[in-house]
N, C-alpha and C. Protein backbone atom coordinates (compact mmCIF):
# COMPACT_ATOMS: atom_id res chain seq x y z
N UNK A 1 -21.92 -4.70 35.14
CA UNK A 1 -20.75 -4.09 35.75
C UNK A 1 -20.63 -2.64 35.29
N UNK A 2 -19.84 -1.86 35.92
CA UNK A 2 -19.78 -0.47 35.68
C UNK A 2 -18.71 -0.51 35.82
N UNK A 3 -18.05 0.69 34.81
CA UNK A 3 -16.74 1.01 34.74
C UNK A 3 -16.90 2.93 34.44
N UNK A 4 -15.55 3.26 34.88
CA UNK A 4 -15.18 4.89 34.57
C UNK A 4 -14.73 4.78 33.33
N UNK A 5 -13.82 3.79 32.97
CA UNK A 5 -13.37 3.45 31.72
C UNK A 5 -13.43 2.54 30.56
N UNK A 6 -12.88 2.50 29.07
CA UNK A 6 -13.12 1.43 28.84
C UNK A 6 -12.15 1.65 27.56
N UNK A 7 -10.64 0.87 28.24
CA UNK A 7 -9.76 1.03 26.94
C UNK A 7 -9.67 -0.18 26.35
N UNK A 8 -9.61 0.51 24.82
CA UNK A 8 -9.91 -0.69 23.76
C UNK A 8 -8.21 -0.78 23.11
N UNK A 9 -7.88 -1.92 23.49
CA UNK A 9 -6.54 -2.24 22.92
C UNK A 9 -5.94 -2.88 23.83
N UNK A 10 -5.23 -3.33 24.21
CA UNK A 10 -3.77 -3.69 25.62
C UNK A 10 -2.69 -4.04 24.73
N UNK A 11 -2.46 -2.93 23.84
CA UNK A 11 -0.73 -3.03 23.54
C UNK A 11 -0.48 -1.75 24.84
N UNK A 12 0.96 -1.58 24.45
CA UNK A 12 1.67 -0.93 25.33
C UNK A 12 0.73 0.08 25.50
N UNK A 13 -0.04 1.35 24.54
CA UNK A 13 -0.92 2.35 24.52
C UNK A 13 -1.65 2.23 25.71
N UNK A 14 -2.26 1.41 24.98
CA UNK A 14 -3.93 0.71 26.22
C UNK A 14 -3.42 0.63 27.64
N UNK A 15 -2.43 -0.55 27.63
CA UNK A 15 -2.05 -0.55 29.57
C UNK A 15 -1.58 0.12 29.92
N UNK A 16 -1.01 1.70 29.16
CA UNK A 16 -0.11 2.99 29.54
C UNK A 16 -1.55 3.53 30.43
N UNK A 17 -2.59 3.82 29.62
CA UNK A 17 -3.57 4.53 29.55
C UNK A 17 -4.60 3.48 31.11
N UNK A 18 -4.35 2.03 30.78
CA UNK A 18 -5.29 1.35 32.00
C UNK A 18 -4.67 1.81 33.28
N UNK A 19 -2.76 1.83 33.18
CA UNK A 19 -2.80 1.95 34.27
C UNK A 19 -2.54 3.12 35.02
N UNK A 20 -2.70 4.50 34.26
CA UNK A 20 -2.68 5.52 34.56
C UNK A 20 -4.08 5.92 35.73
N UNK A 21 -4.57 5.17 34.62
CA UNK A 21 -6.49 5.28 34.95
C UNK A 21 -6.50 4.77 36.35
N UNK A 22 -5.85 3.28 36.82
CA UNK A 22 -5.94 3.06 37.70
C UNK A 22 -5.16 3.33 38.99
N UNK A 23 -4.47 4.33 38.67
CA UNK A 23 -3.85 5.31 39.81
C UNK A 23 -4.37 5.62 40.03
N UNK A 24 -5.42 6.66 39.23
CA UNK A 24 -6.07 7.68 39.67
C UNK A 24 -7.35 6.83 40.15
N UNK A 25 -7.46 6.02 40.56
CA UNK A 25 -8.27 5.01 41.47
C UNK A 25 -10.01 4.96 40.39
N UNK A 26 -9.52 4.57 39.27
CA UNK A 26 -10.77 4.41 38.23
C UNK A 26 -10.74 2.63 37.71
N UNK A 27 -12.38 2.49 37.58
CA UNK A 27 -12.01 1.11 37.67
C UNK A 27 -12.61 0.60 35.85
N UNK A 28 -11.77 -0.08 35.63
CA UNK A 28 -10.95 -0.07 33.76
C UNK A 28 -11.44 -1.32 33.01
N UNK A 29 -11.79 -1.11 32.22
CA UNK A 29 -11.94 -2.23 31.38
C UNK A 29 -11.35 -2.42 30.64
N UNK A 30 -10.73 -3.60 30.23
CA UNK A 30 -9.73 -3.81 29.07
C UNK A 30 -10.34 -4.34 27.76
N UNK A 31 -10.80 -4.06 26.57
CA UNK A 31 -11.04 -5.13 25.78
C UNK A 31 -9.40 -5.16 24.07
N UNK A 32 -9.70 -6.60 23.68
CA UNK A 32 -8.61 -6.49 23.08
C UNK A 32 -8.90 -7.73 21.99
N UNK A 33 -8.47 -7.57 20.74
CA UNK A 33 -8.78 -8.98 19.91
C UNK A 33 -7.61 -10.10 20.25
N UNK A 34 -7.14 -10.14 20.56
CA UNK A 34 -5.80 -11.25 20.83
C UNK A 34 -5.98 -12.05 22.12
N UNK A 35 -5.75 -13.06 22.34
CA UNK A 35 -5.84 -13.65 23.60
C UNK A 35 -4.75 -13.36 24.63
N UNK A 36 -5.86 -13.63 25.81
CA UNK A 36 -4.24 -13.07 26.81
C UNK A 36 -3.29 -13.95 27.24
N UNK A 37 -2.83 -14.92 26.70
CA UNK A 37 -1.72 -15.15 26.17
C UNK A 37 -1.21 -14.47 25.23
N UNK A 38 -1.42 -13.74 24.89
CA UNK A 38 -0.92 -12.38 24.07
C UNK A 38 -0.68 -11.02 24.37
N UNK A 39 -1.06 -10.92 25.65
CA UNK A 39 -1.29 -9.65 26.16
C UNK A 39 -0.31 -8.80 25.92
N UNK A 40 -0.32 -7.22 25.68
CA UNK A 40 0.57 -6.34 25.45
C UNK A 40 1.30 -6.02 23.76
N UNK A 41 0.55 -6.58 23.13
CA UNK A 41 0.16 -5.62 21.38
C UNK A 41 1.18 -6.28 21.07
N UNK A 42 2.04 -5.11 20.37
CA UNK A 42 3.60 -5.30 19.93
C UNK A 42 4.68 -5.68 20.92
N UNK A 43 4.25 -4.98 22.29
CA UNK A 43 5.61 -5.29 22.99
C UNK A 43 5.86 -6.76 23.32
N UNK A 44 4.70 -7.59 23.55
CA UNK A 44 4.74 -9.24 23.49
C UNK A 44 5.48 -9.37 22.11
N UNK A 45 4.90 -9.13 21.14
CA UNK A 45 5.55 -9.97 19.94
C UNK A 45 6.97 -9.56 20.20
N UNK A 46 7.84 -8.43 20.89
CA UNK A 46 9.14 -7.98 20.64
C UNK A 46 9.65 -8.43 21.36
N UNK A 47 9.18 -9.27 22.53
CA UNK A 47 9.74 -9.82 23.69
C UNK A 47 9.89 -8.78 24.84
N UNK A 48 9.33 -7.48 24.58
CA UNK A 48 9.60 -6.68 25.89
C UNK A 48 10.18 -5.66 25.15
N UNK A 49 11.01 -5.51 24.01
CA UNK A 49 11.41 -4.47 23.60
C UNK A 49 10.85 -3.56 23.52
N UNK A 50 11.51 -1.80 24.12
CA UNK A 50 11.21 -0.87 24.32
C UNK A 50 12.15 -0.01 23.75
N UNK A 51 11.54 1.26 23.07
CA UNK A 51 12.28 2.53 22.77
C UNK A 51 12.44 3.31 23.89
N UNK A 52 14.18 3.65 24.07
CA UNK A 52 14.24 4.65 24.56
C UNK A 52 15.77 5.27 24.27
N UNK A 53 15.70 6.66 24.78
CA UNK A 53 16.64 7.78 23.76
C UNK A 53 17.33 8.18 25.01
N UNK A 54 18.89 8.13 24.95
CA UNK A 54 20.11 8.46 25.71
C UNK A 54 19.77 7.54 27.19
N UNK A 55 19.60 6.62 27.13
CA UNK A 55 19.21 5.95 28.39
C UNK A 55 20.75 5.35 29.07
N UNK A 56 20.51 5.22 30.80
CA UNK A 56 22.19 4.79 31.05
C UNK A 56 22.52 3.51 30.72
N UNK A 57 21.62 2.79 29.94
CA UNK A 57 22.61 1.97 29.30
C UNK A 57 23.02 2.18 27.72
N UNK A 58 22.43 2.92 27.03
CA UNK A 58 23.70 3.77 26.10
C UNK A 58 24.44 4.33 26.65
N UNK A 59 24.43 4.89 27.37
CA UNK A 59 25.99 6.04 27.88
C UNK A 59 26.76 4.96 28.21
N UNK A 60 26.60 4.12 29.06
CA UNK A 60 27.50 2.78 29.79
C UNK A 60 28.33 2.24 28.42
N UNK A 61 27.39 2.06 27.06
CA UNK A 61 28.06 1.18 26.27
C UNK A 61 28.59 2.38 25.15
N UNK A 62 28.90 3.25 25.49
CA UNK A 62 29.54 4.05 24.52
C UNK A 62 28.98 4.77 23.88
N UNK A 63 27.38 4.62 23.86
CA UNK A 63 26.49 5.32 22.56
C UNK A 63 25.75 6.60 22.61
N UNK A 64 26.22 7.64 21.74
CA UNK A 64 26.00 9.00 21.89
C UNK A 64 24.72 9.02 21.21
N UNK A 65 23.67 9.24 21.67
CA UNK A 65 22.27 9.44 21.45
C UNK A 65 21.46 10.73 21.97
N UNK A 66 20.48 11.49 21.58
CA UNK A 66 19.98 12.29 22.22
C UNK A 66 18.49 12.50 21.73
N UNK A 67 17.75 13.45 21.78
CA UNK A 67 16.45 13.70 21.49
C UNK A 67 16.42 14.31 19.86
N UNK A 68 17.17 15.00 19.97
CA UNK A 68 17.63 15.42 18.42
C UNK A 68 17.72 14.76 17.02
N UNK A 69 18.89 14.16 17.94
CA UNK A 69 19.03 12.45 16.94
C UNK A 69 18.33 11.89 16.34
N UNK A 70 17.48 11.03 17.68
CA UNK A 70 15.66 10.70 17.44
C UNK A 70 15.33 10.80 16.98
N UNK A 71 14.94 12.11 16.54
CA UNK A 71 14.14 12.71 15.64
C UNK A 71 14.18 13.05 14.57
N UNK A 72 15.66 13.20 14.30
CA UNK A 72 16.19 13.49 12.52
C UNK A 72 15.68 11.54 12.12
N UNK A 73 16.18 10.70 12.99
CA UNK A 73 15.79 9.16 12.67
C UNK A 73 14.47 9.38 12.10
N UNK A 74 13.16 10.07 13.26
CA UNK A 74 11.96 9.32 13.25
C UNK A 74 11.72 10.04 12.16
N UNK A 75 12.20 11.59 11.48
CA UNK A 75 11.68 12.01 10.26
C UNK A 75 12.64 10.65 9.16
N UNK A 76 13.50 10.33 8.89
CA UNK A 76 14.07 9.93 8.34
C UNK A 76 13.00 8.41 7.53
N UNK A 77 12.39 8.20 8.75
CA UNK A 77 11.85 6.88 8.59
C UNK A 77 9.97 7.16 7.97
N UNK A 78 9.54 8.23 8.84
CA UNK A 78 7.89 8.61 8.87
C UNK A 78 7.59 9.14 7.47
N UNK A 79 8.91 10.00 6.93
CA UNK A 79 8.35 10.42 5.50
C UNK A 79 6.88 11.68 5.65
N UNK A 80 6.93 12.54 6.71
CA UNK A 80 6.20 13.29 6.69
C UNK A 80 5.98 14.49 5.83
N UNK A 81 5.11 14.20 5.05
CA UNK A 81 4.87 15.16 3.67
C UNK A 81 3.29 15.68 3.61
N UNK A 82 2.66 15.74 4.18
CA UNK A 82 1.10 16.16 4.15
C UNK A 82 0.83 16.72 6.05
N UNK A 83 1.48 17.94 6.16
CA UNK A 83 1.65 18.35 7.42
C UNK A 83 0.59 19.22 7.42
N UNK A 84 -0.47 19.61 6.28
CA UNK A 84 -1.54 20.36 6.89
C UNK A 84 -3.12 19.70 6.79
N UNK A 85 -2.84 18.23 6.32
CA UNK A 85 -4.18 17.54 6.66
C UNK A 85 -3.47 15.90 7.44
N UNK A 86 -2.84 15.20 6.44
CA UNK A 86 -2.73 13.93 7.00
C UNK A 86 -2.12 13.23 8.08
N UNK A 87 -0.91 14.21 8.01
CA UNK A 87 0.12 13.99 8.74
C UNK A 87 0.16 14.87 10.40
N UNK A 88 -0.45 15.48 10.28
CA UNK A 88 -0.54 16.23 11.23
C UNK A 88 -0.76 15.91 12.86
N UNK A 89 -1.59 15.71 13.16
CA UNK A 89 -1.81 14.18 14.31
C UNK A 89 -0.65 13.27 14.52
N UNK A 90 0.33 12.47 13.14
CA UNK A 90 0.61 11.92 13.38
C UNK A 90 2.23 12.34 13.55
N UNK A 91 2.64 13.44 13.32
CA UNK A 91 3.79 14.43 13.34
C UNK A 91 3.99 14.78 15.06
N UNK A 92 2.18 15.36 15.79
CA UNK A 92 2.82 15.47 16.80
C UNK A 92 2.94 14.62 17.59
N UNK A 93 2.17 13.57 17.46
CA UNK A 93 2.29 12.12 18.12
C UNK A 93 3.43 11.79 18.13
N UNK A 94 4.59 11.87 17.43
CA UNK A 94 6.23 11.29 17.14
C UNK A 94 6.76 12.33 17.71
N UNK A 95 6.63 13.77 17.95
CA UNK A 95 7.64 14.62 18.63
C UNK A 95 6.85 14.33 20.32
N UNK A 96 5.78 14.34 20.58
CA UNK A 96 5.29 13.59 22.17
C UNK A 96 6.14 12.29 22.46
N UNK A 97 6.06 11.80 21.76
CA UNK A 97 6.60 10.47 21.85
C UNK A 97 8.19 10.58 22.49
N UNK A 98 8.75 11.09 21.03
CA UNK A 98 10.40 11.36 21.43
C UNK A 98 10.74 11.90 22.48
N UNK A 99 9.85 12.89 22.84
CA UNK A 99 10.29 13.45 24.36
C UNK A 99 9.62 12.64 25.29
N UNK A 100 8.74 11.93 25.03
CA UNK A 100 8.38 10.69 26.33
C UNK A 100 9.57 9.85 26.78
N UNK A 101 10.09 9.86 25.15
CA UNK A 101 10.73 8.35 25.00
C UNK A 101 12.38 9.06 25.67
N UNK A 102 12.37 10.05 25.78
CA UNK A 102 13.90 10.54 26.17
C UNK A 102 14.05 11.27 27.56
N UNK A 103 12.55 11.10 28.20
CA UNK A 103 12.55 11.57 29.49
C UNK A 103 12.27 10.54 30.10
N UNK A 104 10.86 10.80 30.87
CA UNK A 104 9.84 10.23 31.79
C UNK A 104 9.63 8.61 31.37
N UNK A 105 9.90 8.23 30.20
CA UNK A 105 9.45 6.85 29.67
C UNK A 105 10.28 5.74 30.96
N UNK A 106 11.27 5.96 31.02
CA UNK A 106 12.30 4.49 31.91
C UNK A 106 12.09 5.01 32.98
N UNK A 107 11.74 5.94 33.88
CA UNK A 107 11.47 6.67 35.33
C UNK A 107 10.18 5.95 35.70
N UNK A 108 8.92 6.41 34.69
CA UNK A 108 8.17 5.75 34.44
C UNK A 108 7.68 4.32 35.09
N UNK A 109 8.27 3.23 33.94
CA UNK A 109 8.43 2.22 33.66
C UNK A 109 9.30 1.51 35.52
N UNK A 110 11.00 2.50 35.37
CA UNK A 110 10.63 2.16 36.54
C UNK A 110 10.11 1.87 38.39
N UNK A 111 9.80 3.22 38.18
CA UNK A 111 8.59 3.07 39.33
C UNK A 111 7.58 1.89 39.21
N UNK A 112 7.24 1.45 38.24
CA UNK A 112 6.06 0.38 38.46
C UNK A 112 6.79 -1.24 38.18
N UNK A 113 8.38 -1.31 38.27
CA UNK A 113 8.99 -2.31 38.98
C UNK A 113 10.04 -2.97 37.77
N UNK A 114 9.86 -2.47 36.59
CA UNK A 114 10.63 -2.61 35.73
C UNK A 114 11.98 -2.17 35.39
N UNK A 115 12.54 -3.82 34.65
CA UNK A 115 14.29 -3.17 35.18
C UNK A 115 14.68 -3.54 33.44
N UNK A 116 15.65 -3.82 33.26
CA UNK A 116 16.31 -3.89 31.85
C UNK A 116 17.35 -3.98 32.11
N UNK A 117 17.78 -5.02 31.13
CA UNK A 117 18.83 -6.14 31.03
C UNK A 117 20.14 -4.43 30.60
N UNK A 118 21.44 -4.86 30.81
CA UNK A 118 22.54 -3.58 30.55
C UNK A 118 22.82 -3.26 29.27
N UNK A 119 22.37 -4.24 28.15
CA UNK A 119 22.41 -3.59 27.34
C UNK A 119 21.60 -3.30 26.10
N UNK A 120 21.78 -2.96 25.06
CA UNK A 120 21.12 -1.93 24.14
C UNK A 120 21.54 -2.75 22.55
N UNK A 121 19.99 -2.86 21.95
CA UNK A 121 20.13 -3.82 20.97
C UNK A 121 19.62 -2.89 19.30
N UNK A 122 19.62 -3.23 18.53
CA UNK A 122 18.83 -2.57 17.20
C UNK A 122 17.46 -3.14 17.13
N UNK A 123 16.64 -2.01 16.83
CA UNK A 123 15.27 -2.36 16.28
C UNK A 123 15.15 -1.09 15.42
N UNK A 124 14.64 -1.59 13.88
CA UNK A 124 15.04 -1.03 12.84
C UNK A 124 15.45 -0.07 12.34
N UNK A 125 16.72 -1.43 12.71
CA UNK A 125 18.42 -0.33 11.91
C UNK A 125 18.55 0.07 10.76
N UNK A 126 19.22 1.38 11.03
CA UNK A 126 19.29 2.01 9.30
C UNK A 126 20.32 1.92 9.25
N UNK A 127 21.18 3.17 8.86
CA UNK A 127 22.64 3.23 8.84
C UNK A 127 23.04 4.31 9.64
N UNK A 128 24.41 4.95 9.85
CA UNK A 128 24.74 5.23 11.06
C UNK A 128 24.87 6.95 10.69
N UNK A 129 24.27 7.38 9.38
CA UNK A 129 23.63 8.59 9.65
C UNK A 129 22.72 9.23 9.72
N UNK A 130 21.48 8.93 10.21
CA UNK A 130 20.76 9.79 10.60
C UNK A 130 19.99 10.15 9.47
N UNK A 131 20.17 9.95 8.15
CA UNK A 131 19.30 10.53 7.26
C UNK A 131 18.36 9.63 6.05
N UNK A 132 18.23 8.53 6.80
CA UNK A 132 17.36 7.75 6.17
C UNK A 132 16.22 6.73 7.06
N UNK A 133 16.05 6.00 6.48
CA UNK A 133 14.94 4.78 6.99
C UNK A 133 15.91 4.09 8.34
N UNK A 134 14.98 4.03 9.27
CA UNK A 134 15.61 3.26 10.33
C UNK A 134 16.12 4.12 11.53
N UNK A 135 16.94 3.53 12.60
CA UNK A 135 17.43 3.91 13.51
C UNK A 135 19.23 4.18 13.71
N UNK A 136 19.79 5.35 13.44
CA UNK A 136 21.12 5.29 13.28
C UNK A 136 22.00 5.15 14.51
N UNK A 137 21.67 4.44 15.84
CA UNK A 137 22.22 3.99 16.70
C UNK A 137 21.37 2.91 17.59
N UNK A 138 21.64 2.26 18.54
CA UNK A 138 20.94 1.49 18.88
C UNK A 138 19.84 2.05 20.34
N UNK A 139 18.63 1.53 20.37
CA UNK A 139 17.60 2.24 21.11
C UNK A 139 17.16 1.16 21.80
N UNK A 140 16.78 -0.13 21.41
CA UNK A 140 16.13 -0.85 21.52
C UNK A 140 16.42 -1.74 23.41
N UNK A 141 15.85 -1.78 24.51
CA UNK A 141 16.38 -2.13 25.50
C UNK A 141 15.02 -3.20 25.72
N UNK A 142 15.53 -4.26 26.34
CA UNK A 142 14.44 -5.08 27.10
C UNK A 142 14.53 -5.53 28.33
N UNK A 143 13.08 -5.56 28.91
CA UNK A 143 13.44 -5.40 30.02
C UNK A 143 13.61 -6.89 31.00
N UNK A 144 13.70 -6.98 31.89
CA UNK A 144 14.28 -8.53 32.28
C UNK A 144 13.34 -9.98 32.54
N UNK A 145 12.09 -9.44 32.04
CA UNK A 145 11.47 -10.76 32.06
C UNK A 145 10.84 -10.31 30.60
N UNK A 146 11.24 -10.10 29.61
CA UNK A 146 10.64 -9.81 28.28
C UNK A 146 9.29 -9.89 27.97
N UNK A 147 8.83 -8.55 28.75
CA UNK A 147 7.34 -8.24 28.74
C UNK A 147 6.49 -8.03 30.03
N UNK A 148 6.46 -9.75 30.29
CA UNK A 148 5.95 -9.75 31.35
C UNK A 148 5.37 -9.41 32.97
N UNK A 149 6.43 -8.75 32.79
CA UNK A 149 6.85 -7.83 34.30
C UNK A 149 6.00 -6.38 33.44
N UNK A 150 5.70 -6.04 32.62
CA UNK A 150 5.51 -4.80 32.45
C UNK A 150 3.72 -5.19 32.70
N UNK A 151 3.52 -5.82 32.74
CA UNK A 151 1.91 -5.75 32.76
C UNK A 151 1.43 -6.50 33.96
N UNK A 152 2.46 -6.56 34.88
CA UNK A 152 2.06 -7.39 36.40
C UNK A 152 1.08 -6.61 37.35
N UNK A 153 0.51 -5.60 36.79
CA UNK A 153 -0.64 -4.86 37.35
C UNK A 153 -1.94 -4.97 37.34
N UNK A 154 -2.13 -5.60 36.38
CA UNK A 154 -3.56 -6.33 35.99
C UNK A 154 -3.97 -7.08 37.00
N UNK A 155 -5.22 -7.44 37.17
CA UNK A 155 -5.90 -8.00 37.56
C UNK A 155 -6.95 -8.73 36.94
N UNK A 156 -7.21 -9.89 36.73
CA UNK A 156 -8.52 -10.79 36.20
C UNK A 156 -9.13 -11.11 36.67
């Protein structure tokens, strides 16, 4: 068989990346150590749980969140201290992220048919300022078939 591609993983990363690939009409290989009854990394084990920053179901439930925020959190938690060898990669990977995760991420998600339940849960909570380990408001949304629906693009 021949492929254009060949992503190694199918957590959320991998099928971001398979099914980008397969827009652009490329034909993908998936490989992955877990069985697919497992499919989708972490977001299976979370039930579907997804990060995302000022989304309308925080605003709906009261919760003042923004990109800013985020990010005082994600330093709060990452402990980034070796910004000119170790950390570096992984510094801008978390500010890409935050702005994925506070734009395009749920637009995204739902164009390819995904919806989420109204409200907004903790996934690791800190405390409610901003300057330590964890998340100082709630981020955590899932979406309505917990997981499943996010990877209904595949083909076997």
């Amino acid at each position: 068989m021949n492929y254009d591609a060949i992503v190694v993983g199918a957590g959320l990363a991998g099928l971001t990346a398979a099914a980008e690939l397969g827009d652009a009409k490329k034909k993908v290989l998936i490989v992955d150590q877990e069985p697919e009854a497992s499919l989708g990394g972490q977001a299976w084990w979370s039930f579907g749980g997804l990060f995302l920053i000022d989304s309308p179901e925080q605003r709906r439930m009261g919760i003042k969140d923004s990109k800013e925020l985020a990010w005082q959190d994600w330093l709060g938690s990452a402990g980034f201290d070796r910004e000119e060898d170790e950390d570096y990669w992984g510094e801008n990977w978390a500010e890409a992220y935050i702005k994925f995760a506070s734009g395009e991420k749920r637009d995204w998600l739902h164009k390819m048919g995904v919806r989420f339940f109204p409200v907004v849960g903790w996934a690791e909570r800190g405390g409610y300022l901003a300057d330590g380990h964890g998340n100082s408001v709630p981020r955590k949304r899932n979406e309505q078939t917990n997981g499943r629906k996010s990877f209904r693009f595949l083909r076997y």
